[in-house]
C-alpha atoms as a PDB file:
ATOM      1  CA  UNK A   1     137.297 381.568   9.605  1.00  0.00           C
ATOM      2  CA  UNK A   2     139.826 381.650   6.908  1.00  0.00           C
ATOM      3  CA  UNK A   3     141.945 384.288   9.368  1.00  0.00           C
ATOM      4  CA  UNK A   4     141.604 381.471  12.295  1.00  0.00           C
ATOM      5  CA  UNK A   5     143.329 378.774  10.204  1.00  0.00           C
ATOM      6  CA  UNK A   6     146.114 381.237   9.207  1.00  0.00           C
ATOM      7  CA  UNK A   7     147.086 382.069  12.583  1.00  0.00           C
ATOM      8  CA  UNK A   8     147.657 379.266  13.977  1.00  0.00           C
ATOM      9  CA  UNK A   9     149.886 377.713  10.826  1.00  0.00           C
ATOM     10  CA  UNK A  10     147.324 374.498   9.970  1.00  0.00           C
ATOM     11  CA  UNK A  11     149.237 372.186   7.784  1.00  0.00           C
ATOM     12  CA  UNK A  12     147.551 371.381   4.261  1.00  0.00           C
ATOM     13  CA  UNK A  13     146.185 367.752   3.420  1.00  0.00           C
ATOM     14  CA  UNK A  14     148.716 365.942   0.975  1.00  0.00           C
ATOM     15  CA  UNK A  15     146.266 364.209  -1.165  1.00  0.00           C
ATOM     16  CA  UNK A  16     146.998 362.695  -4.392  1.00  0.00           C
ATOM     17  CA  UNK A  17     144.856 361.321  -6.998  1.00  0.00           C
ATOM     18  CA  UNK A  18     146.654 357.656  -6.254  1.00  0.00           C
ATOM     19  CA  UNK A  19     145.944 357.508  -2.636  1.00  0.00           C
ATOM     20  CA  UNK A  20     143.092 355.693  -0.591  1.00  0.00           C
ATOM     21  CA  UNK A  21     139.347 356.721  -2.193  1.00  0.00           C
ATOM     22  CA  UNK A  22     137.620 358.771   0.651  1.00  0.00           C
ATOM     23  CA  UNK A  23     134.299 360.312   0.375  1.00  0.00           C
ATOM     24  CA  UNK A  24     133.251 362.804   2.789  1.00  0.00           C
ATOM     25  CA  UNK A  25     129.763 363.339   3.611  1.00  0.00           C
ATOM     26  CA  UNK A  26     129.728 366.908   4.960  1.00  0.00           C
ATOM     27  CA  UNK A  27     127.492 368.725   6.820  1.00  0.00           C
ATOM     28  CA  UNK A  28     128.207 372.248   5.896  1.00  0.00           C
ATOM     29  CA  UNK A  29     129.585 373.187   9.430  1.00  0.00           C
ATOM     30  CA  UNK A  30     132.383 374.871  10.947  1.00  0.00           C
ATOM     31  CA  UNK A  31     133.214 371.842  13.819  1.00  0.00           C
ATOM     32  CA  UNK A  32     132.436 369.112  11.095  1.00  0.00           C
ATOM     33  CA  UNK A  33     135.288 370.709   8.987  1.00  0.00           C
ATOM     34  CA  UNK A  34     137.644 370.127  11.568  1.00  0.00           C
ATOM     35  CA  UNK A  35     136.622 367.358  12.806  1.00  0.00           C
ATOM     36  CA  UNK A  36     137.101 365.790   9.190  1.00  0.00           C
ATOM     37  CA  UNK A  37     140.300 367.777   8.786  1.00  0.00           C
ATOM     38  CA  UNK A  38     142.068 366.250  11.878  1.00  0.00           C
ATOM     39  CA  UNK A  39     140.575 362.403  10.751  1.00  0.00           C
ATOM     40  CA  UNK A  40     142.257 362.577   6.988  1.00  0.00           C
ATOM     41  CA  UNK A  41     145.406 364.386   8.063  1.00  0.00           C
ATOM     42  CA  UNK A  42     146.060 361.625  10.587  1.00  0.00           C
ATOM     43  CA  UNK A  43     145.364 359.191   7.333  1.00  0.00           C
ATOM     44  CA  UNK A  44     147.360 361.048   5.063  1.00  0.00           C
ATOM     45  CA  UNK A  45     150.438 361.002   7.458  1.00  0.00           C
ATOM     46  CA  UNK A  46     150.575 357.298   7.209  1.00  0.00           C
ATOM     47  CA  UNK A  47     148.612 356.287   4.065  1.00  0.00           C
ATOM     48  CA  UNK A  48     148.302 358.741   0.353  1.00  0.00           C
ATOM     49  CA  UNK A  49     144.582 359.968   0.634  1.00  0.00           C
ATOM     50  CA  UNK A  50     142.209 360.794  -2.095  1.00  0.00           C
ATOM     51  CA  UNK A  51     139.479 362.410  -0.822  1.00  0.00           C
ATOM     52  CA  UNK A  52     136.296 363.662  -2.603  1.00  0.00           C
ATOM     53  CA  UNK A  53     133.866 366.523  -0.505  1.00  0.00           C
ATOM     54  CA  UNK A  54     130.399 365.502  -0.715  1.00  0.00           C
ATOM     55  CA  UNK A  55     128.575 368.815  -0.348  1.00  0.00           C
ATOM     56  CA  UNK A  56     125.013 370.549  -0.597  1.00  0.00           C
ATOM     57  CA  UNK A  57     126.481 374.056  -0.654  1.00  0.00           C
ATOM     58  CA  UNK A  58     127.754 376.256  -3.225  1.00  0.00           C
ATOM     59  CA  UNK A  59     131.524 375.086  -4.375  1.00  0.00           C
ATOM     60  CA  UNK A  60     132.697 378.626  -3.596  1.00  0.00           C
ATOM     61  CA  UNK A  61     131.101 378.888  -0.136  1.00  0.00           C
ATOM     62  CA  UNK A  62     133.319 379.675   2.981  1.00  0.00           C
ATOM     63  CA  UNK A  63     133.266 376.215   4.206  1.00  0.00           C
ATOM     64  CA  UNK A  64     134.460 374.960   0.666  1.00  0.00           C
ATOM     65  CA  UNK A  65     136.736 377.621   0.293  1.00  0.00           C
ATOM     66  CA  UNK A  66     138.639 376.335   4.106  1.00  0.00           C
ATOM     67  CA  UNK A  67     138.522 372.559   2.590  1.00  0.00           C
ATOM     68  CA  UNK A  68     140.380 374.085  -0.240  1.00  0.00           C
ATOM     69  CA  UNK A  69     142.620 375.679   1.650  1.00  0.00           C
ATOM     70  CA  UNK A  70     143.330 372.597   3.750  1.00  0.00           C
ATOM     71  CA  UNK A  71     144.370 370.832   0.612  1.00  0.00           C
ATOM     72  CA  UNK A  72     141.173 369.491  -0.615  1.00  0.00           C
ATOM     73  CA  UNK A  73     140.880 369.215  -4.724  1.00  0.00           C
ATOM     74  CA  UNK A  74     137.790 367.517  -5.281  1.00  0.00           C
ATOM     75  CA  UNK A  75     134.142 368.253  -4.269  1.00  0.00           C
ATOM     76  CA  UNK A  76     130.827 367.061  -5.821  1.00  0.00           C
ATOM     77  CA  UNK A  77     126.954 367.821  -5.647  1.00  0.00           C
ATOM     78  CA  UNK A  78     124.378 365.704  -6.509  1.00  0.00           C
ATOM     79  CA  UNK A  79     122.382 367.854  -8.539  1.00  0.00           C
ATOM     80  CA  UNK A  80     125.044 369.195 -10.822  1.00  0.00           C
ATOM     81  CA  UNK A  81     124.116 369.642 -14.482  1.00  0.00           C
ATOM     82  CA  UNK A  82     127.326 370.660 -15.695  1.00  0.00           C
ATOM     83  CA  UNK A  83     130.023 368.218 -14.117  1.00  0.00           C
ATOM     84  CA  UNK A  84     128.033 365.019 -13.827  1.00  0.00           C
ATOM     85  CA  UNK A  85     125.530 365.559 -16.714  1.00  0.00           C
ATOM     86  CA  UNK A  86     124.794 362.261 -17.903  1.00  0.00           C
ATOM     87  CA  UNK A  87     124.833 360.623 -14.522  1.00  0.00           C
ATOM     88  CA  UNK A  88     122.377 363.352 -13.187  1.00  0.00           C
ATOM     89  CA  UNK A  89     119.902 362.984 -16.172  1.00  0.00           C
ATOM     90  CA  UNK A  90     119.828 359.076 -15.708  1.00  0.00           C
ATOM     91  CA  UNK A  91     118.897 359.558 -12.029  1.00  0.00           C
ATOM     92  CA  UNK A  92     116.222 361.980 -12.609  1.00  0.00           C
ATOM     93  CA  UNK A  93     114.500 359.447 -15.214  1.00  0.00           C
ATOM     94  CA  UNK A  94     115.305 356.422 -12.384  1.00  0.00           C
ATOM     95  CA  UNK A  95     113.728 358.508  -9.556  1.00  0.00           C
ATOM     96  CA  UNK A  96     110.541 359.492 -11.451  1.00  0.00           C
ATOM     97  CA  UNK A  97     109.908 355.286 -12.156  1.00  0.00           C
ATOM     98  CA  UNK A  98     110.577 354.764  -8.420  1.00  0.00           C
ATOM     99  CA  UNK A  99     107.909 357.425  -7.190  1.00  0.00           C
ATOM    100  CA  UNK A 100     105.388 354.871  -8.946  1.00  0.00           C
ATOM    101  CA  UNK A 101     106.337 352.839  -6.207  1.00  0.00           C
ATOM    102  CA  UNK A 102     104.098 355.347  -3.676  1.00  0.00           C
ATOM    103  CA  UNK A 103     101.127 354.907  -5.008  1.00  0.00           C
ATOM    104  CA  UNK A 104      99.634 351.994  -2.295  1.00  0.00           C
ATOM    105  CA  UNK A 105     100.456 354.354   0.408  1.00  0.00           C
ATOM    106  CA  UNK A 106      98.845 357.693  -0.861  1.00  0.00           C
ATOM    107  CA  UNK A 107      95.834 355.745  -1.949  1.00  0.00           C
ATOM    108  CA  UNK A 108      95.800 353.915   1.305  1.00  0.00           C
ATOM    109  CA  UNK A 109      97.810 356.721   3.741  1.00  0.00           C
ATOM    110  CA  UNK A 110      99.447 355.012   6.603  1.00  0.00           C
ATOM    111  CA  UNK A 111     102.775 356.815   7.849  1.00  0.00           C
ATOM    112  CA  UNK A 112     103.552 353.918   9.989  1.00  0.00           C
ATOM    113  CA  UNK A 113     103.734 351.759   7.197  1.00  0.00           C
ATOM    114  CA  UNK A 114     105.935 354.055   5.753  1.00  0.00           C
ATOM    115  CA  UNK A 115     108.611 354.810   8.166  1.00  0.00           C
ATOM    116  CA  UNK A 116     108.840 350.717   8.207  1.00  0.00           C
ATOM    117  CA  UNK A 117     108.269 349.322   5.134  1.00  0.00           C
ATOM    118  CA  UNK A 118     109.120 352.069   2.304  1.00  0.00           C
ATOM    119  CA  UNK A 119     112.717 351.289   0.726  1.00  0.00           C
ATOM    120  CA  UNK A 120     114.585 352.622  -2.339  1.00  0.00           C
ATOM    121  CA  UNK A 121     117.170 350.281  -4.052  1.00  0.00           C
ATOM    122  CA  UNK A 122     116.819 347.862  -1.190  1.00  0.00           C
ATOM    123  CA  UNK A 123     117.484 350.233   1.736  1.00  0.00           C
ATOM    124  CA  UNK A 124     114.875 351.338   4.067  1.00  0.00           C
ATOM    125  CA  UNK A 125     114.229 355.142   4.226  1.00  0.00           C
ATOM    126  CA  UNK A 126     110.954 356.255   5.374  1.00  0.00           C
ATOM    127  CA  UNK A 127     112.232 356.626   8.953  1.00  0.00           C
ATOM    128  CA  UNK A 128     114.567 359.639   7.334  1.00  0.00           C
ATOM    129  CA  UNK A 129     112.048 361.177   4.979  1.00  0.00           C
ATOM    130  CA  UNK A 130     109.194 361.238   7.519  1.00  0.00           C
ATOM    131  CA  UNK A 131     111.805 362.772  10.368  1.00  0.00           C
ATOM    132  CA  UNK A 132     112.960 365.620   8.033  1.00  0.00           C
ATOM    133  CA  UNK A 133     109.363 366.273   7.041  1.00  0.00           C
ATOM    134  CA  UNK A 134     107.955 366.569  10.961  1.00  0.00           C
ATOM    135  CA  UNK A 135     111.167 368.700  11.953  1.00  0.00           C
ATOM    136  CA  UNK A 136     111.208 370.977   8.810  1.00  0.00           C
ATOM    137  CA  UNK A 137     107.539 371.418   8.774  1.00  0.00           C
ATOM    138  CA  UNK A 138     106.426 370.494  12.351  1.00  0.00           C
ATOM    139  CA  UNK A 139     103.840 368.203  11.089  1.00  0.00           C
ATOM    140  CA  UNK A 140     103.869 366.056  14.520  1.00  0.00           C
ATOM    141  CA  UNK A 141     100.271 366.239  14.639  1.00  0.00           C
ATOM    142  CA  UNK A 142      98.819 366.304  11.297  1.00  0.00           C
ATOM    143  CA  UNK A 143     101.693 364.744   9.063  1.00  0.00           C
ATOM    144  CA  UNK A 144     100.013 364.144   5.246  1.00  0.00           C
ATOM    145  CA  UNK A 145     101.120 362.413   2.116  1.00  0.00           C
ATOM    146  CA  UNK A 146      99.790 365.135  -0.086  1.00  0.00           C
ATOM    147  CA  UNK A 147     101.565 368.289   1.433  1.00  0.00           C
ATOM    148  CA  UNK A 148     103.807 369.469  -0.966  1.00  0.00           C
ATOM    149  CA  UNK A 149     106.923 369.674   1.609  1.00  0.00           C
ATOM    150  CA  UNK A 150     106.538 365.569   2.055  1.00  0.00           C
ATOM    151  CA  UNK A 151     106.538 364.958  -1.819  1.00  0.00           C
ATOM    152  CA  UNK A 152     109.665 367.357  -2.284  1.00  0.00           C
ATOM    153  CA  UNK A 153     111.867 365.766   0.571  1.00  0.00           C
ATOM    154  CA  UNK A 154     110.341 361.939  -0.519  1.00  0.00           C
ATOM    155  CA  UNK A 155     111.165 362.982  -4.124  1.00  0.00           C
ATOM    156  CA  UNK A 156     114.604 364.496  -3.826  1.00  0.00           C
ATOM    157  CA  UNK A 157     115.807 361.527  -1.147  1.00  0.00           C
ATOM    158  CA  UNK A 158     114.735 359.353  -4.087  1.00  0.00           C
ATOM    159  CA  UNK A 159     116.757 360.895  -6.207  1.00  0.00           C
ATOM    160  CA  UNK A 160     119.887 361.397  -3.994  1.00  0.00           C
ATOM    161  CA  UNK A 161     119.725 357.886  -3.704  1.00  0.00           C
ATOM    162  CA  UNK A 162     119.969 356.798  -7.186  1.00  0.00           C
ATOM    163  CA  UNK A 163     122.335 359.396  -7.769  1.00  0.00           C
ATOM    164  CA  UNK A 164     124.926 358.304  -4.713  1.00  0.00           C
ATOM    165  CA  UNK A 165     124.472 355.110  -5.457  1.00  0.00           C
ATOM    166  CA  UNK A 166     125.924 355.364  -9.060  1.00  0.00           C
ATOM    167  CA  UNK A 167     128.177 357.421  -7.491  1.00  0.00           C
ATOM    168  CA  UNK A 168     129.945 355.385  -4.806  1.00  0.00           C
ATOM    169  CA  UNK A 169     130.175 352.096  -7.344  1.00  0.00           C
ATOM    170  CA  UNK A 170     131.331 354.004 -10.467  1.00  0.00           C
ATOM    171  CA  UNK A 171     134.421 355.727  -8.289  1.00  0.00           C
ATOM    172  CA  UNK A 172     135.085 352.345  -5.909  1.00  0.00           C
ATOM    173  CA  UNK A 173     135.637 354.294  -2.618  1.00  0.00           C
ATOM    174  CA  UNK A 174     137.340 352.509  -0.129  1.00  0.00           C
ATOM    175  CA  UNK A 175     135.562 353.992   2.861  1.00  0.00           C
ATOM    176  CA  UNK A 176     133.234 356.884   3.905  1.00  0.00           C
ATOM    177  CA  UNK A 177     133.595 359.600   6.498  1.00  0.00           C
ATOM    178  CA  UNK A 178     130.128 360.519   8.087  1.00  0.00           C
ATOM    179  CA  UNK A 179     129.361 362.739  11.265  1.00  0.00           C
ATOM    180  CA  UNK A 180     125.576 362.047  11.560  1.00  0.00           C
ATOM    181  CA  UNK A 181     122.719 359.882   9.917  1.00  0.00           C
ATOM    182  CA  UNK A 182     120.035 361.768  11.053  1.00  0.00           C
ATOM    183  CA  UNK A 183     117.425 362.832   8.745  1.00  0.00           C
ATOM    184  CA  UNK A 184     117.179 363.013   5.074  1.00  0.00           C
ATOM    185  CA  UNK A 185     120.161 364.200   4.239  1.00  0.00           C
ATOM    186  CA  UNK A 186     123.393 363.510   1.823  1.00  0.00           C
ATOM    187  CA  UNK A 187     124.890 361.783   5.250  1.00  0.00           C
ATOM    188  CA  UNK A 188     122.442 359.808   6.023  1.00  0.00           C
ATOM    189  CA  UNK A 189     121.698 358.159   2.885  1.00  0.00           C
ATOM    190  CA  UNK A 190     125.663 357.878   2.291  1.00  0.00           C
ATOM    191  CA  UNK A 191     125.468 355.994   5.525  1.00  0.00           C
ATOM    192  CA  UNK A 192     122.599 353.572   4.623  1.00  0.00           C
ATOM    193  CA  UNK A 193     124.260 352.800   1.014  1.00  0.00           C
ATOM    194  CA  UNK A 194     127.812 351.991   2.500  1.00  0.00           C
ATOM    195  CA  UNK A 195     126.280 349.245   4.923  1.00  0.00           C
ATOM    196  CA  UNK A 196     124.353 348.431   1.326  1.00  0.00           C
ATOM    197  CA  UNK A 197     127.933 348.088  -0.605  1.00  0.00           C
ATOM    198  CA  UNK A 198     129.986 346.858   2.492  1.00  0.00           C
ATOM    199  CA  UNK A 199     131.828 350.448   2.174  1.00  0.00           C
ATOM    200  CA  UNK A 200     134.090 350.926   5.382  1.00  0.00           C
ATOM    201  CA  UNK A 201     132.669 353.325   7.658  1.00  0.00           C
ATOM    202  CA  UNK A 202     134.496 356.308   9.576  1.00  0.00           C
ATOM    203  CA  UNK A 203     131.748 357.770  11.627  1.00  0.00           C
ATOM    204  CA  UNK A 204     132.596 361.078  13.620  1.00  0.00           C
ATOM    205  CA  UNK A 205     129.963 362.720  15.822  1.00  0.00           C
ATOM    206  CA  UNK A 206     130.775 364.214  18.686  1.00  0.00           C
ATOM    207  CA  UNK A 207     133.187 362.328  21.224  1.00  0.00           C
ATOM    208  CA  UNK A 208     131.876 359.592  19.236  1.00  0.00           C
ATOM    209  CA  UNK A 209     134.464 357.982  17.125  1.00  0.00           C
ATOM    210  CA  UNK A 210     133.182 354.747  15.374  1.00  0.00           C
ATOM    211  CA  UNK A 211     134.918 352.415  12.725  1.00  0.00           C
ATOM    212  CA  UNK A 212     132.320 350.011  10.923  1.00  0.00           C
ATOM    213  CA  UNK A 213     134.363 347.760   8.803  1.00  0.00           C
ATOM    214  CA  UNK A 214     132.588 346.744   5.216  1.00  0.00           C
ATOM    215  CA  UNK A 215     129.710 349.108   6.667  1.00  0.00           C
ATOM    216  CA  UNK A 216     128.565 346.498   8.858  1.00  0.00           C
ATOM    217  CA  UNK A 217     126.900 348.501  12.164  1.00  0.00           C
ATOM    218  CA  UNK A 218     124.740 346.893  14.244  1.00  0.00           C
ATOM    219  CA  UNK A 219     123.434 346.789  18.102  1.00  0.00           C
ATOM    220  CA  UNK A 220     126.195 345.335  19.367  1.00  0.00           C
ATOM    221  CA  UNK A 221     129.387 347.106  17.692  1.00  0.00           C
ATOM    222  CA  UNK A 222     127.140 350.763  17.644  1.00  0.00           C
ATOM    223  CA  UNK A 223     128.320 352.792  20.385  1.00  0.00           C
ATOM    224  CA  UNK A 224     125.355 354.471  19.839  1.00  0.00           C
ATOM    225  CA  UNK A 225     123.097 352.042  21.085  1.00  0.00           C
ATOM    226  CA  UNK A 226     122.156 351.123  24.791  1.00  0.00           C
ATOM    227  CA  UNK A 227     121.001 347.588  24.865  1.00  0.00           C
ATOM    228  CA  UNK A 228     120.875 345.324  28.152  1.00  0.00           C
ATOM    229  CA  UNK A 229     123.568 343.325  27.098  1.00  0.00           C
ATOM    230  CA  UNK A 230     125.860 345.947  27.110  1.00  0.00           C
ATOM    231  CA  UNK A 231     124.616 347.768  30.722  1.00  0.00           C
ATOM    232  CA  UNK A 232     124.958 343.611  32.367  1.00  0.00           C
ATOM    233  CA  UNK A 233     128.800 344.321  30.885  1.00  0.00           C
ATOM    234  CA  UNK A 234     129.431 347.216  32.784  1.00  0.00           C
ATOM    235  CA  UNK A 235     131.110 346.397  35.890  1.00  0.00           C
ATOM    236  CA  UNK A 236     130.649 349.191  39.215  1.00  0.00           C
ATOM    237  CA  UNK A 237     131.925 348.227  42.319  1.00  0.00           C
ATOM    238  CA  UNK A 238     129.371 347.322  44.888  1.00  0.00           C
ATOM    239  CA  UNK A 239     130.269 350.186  47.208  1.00  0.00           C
ATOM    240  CA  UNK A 240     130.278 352.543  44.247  1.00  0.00           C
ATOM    241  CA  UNK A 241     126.760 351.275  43.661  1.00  0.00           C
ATOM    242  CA  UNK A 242     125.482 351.625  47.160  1.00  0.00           C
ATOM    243  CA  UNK A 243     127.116 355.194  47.475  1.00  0.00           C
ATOM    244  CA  UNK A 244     125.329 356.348  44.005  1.00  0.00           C
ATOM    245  CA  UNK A 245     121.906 355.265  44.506  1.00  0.00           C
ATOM    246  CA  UNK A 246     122.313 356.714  48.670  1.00  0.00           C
ATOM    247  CA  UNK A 247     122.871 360.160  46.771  1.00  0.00           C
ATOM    248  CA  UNK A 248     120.089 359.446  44.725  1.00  0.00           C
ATOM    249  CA  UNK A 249     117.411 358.429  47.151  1.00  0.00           C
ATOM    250  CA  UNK A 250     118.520 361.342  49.204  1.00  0.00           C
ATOM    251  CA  UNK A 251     117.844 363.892  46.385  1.00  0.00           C
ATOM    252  CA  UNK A 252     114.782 362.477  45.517  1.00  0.00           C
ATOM    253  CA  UNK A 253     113.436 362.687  49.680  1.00  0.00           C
ATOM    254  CA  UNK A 254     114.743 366.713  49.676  1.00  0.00           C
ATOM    255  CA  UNK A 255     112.673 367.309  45.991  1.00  0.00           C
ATOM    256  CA  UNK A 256     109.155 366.369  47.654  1.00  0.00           C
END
């Protein structure tokens, strides 16, 4: 990968430790990386950029080791003993008083319930937690609150949470780059607190490129929702119409 950049002469990042605060939610993957490349270096050609890698992997891995190379400085894990110490500690202690908050629905077990109504520091996540449980574990059948996979992912979301939380207020970022919010994952719940903290959002998935100002997403502005209001908006000519669903009734005749 490193041999890839090389060759075709990429141009380092200029950040500096007085630009705009950017944290970067990343995924860990070779298209993310550019993806977020090509976003800041557009930023950093107009605006001074301080951006912070928000990553699950090792610091030295090959995907940390290209954001280095690209002229990223700073990168941070949530469970790091040894740069963030005291603010790791304190999040432990807050997520073990939060998991008291469980007890109605393991003595009562009702994953519906859950996926609606369980929040963390006034954001709802039981829709992530149960989806990363199911997927990981393929519990789609028989999905339980005592299996020890759902208490680790419901534990260490918990804790992410506090932790990013702290996080994200202590270092006043001015906006957030995502590429997904799928899932419990360091993206997702980055997503969910910057709508909480009216954090600009930069949200690259895809072809999808979506700006939520102060966090603020919604039906409406979400490109990545289909709602009526927004299929009455589309205008097709009337001949275009009649041509498409010709085709279509045609096809549907030669399949039976």
């Amino acid at each position: 990968m490193k041999r890839i950049f090389t060759l075709i002469n990429v141009v380092s990042i200029n950040a500096t430790t007085k630009g705009k605060k950017i944290l970067i939610a990343d995924r860990g993957r070779i298209e993310t990386l550019v993806r977020n490349y090509c976003a800041i270096k557009i930023i950093s050609d107009k605006y001074d950029v301080n951006p912070t890698i928000l990553t699950h992997k090792s610091f030295n891995d090959k995907i940390n080791t290209l954001y280095k190379n690209l002229g990223f400085k700073k990168f941070i894990k949530t469970f790091d003993l040894k740069e963030n110490f005291l603010l790791t500690i304190l999040s432990l202690i807050k997520s073990i008083l939060s998991f008291f908050k469980l007890f109605k629905f393991f003595v009562k077990p009702n994953f519906h319930n859950f996926i609606y109504e369980f929040e963390i520091s006034n954001i709802k996540v039981g829709d992530i937690i149960y989806d990363r449980y199911i997927r990981d574990n393929k519990q789609y059948l028989k999905p339980n609150f005592k299996d020890c996979s759902f208490i680790k992912y419901l534990f260490v979301t918990i804790y992410k949470i506090h932790f990013l939380e702290k996080f994200l207020v202590k270092n006043k970022f001015e906006f957030v780059l995502v590429n997904t919010h799928s899932y419990a994952n360091n993206y997702s719940i980055i997503f969910k607190l910057a709508k909480k903290l009216r954090i600009d959002i930069l949200y690259l998935k895809d072809f999808q490129i979506s700006y939520f100002k102060n966090g603020q997403y919604n039906q409406e502005n979400d490109p990545r929702i289909l709602t009526k209001k927004k299929l009455d908006n589309i205008k097709i000519k009337k001949k275009k119409k009649k041509k498409f669903l010709k085709k279509k009734k045609k096809k549907k005749q030669k399949k039976y």
